[in-house]
N, C-alpha and C. Protein backbone atom coordinates (compact mmCIF):
# COMPACT_ATOMS: atom_id res chain seq x y z
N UNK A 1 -36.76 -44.27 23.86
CA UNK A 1 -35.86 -45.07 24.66
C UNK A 1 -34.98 -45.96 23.78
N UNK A 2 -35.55 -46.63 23.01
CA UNK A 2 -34.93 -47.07 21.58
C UNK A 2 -33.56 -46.56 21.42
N UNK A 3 -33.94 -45.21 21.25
CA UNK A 3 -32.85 -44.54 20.24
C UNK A 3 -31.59 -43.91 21.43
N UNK A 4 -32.12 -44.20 22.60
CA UNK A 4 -30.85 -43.71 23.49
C UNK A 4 -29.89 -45.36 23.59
N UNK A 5 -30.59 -46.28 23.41
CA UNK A 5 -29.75 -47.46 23.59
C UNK A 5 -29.06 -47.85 22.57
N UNK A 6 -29.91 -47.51 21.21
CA UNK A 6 -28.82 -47.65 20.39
C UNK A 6 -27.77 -46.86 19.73
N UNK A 7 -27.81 -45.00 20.64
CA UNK A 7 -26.85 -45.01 20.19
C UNK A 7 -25.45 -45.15 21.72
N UNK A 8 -26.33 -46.00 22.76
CA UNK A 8 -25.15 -46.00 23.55
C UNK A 8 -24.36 -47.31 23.70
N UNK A 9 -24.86 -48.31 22.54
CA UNK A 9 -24.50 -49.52 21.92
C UNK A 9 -23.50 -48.87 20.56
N UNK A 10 -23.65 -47.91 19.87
CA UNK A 10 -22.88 -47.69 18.78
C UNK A 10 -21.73 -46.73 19.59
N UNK A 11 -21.69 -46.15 20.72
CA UNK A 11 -20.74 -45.32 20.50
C UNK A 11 -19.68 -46.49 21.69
N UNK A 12 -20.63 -47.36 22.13
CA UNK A 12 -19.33 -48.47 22.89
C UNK A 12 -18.74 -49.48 21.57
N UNK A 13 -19.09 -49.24 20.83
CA UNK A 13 -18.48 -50.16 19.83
C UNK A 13 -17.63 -49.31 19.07
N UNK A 14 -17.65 -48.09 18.75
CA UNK A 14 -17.22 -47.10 18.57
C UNK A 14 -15.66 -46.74 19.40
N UNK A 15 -16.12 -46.78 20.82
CA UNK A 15 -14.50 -46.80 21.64
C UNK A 15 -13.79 -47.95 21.83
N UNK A 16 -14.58 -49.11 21.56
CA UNK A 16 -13.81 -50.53 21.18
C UNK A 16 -12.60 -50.59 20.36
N UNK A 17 -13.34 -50.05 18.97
CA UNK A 17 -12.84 -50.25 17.67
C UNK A 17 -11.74 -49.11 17.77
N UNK A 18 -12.03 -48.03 18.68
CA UNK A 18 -10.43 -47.09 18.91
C UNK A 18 -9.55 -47.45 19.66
N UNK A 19 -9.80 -48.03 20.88
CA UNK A 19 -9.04 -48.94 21.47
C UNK A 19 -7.77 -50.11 20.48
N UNK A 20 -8.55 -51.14 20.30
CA UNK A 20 -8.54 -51.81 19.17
C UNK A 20 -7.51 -51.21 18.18
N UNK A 21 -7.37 -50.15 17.42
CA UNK A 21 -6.90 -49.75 16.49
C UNK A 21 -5.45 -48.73 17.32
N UNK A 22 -5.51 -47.84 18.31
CA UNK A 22 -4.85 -46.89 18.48
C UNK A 22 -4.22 -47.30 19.83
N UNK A 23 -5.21 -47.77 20.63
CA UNK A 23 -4.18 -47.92 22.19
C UNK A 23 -3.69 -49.25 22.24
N UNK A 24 -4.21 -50.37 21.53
CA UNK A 24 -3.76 -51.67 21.69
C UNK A 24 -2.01 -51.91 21.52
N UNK A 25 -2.42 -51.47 20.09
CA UNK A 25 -0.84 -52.05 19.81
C UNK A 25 0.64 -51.30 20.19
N UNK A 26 -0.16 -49.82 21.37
CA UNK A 26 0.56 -49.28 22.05
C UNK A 26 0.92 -49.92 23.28
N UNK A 27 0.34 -50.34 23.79
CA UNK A 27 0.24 -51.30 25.10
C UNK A 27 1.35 -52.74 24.63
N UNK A 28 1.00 -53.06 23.49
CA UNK A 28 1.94 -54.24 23.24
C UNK A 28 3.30 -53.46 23.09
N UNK A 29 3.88 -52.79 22.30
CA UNK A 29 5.11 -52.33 22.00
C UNK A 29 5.01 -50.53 22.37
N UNK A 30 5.16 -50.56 23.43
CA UNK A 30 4.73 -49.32 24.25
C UNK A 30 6.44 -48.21 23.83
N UNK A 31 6.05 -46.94 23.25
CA UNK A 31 6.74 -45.95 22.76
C UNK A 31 7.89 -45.80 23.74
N UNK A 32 9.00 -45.07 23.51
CA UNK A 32 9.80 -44.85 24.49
C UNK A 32 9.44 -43.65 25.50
N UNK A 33 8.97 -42.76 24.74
CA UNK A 33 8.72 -41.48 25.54
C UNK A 33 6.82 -41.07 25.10
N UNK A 34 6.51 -40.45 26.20
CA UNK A 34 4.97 -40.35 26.21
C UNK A 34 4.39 -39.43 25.23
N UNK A 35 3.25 -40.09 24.31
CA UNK A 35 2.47 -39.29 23.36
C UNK A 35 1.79 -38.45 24.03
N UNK A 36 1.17 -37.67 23.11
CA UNK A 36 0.54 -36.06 23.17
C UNK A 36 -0.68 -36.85 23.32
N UNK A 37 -1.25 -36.70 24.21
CA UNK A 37 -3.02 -37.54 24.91
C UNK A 37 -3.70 -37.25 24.04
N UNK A 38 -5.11 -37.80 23.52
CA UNK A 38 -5.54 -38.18 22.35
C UNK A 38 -6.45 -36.67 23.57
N UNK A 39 -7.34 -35.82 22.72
CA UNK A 39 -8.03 -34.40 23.70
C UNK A 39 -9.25 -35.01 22.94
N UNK A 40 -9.66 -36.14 21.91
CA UNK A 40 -11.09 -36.19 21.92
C UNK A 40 -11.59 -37.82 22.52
N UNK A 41 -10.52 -38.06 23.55
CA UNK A 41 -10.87 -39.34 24.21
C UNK A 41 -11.49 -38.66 25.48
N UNK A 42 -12.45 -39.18 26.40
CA UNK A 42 -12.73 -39.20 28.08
C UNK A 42 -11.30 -39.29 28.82
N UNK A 43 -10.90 -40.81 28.18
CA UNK A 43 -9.70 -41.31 29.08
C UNK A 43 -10.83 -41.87 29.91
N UNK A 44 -9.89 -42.38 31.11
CA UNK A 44 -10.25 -43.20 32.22
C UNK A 44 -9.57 -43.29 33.37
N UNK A 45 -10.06 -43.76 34.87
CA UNK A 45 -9.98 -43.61 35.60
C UNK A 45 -9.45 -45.42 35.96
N UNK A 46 -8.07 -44.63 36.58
CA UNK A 46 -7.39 -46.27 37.05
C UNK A 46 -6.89 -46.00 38.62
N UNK A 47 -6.61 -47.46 38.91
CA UNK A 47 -6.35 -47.38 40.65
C UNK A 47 -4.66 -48.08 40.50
N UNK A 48 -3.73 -48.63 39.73
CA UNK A 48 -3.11 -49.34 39.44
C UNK A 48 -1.92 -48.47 38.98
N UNK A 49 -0.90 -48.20 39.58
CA UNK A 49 0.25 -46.84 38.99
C UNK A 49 0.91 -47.93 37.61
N UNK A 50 0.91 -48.92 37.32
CA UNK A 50 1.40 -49.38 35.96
C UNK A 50 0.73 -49.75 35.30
N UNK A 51 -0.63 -49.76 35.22
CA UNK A 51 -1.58 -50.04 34.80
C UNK A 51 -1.79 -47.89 33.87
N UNK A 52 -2.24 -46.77 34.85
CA UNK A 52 -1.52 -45.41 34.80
C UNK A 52 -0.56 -45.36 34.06
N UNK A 53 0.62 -45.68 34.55
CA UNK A 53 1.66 -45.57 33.09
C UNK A 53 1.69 -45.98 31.88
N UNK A 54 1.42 -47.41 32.17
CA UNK A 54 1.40 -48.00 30.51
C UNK A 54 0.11 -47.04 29.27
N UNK A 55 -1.20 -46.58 29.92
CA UNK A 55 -2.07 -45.73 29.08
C UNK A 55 -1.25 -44.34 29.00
N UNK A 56 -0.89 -43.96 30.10
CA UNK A 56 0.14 -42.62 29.80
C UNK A 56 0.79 -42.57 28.79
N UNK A 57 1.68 -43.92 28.29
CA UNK A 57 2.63 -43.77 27.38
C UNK A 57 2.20 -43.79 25.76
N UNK A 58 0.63 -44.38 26.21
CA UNK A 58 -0.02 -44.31 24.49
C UNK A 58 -0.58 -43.42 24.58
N UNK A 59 -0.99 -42.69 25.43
CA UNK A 59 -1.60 -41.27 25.31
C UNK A 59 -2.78 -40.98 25.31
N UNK A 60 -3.41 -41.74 26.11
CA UNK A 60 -4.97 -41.88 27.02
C UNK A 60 -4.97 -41.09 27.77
N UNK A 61 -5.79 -39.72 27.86
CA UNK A 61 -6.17 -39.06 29.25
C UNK A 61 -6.54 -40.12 30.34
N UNK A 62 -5.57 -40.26 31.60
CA UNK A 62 -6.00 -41.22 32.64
C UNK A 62 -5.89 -39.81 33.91
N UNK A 63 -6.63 -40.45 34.91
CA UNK A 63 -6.88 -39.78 36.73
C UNK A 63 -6.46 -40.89 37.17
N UNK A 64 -5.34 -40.88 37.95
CA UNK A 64 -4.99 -41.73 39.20
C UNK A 64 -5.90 -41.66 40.59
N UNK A 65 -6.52 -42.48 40.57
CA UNK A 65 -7.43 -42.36 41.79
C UNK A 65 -6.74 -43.62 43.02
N UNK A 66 -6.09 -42.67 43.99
CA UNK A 66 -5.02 -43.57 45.29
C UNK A 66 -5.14 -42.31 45.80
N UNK A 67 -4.67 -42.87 47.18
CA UNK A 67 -4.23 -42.30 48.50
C UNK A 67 -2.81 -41.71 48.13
N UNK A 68 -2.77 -40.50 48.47
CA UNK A 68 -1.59 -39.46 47.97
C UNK A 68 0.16 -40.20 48.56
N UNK A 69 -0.26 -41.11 49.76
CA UNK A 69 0.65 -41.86 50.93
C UNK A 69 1.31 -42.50 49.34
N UNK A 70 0.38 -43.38 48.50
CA UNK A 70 1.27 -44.50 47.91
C UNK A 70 0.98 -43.78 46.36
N UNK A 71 1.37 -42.54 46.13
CA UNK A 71 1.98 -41.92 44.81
C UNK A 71 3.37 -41.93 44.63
N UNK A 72 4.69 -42.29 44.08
CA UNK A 72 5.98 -42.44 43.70
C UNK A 72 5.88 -40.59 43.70
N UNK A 73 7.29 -40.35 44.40
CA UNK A 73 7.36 -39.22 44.30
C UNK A 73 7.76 -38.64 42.75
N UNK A 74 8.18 -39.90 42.09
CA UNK A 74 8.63 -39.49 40.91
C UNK A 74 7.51 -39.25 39.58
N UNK A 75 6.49 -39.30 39.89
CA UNK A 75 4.71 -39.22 39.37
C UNK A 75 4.69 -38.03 39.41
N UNK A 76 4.51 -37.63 37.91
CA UNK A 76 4.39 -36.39 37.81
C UNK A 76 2.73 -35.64 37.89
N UNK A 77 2.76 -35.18 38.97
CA UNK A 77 0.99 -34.50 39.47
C UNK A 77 0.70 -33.16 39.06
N UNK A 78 -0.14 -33.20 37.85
CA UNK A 78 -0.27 -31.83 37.27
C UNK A 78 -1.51 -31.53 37.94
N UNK A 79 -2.71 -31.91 38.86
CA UNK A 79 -3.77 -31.46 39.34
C UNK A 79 -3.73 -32.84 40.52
N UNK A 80 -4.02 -32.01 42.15
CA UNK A 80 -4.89 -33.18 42.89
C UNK A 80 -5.72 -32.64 42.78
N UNK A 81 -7.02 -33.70 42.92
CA UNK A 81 -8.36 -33.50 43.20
C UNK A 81 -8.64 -33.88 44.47
C-alpha cells in the first residue's frame, strides 16, 4: 500500500512540475494559433468554454463537458460523446 501512494504522490508532483514548466507560461502569454496537443498528457476535463480554449491554445488534450444547447457554433467538435 506504501508503494501505491508513493508513487501516486510522485507522479502528482510530476504533472505539477509539467504544468509549471509547459502549460503555465502558455496560459500567461497564450500563442496566436493552437499547438499540436501534448499525446503523452491525460488532458482534462473542463465545464468552462474559456477556460477550454485557453488549454486548447497550449495544447492540453481537454473534453468539453456542457449541454450541446450552450456550445458556440463556432467550437470546433471533432467527437460528441
Amino acid at each position: 500500500m506504501f508503494v501505491a501512494h508513493l508513487q501516486h504522490k510522485i507522479l502528482d508532483i510530476y504533472a505539477l512540475l509539467e504544468y509549471i514548466e509547459y502549460v503555465y507560461p502558455l496560459l500567461l502569454n497564450p500563442p496566436s494559433c493552437p499547438l499540436q496537443a501534448n499525446s503523452t498528457w491525460m488532458g482534462c476535463f473542463v465545464r468552462a468554454t474559456e477556460v477550454c480554449e485557453a488549454l486548447y491554445f497550449a495544447g492540453v488534450p481537454i473534453w468539453l463537458v456542457h449541454s450541446k444547447e450552450y456550445i458556440p457554433l463556432t467550437m470546433n467538435i471533432v467527437h460528441s460523446v
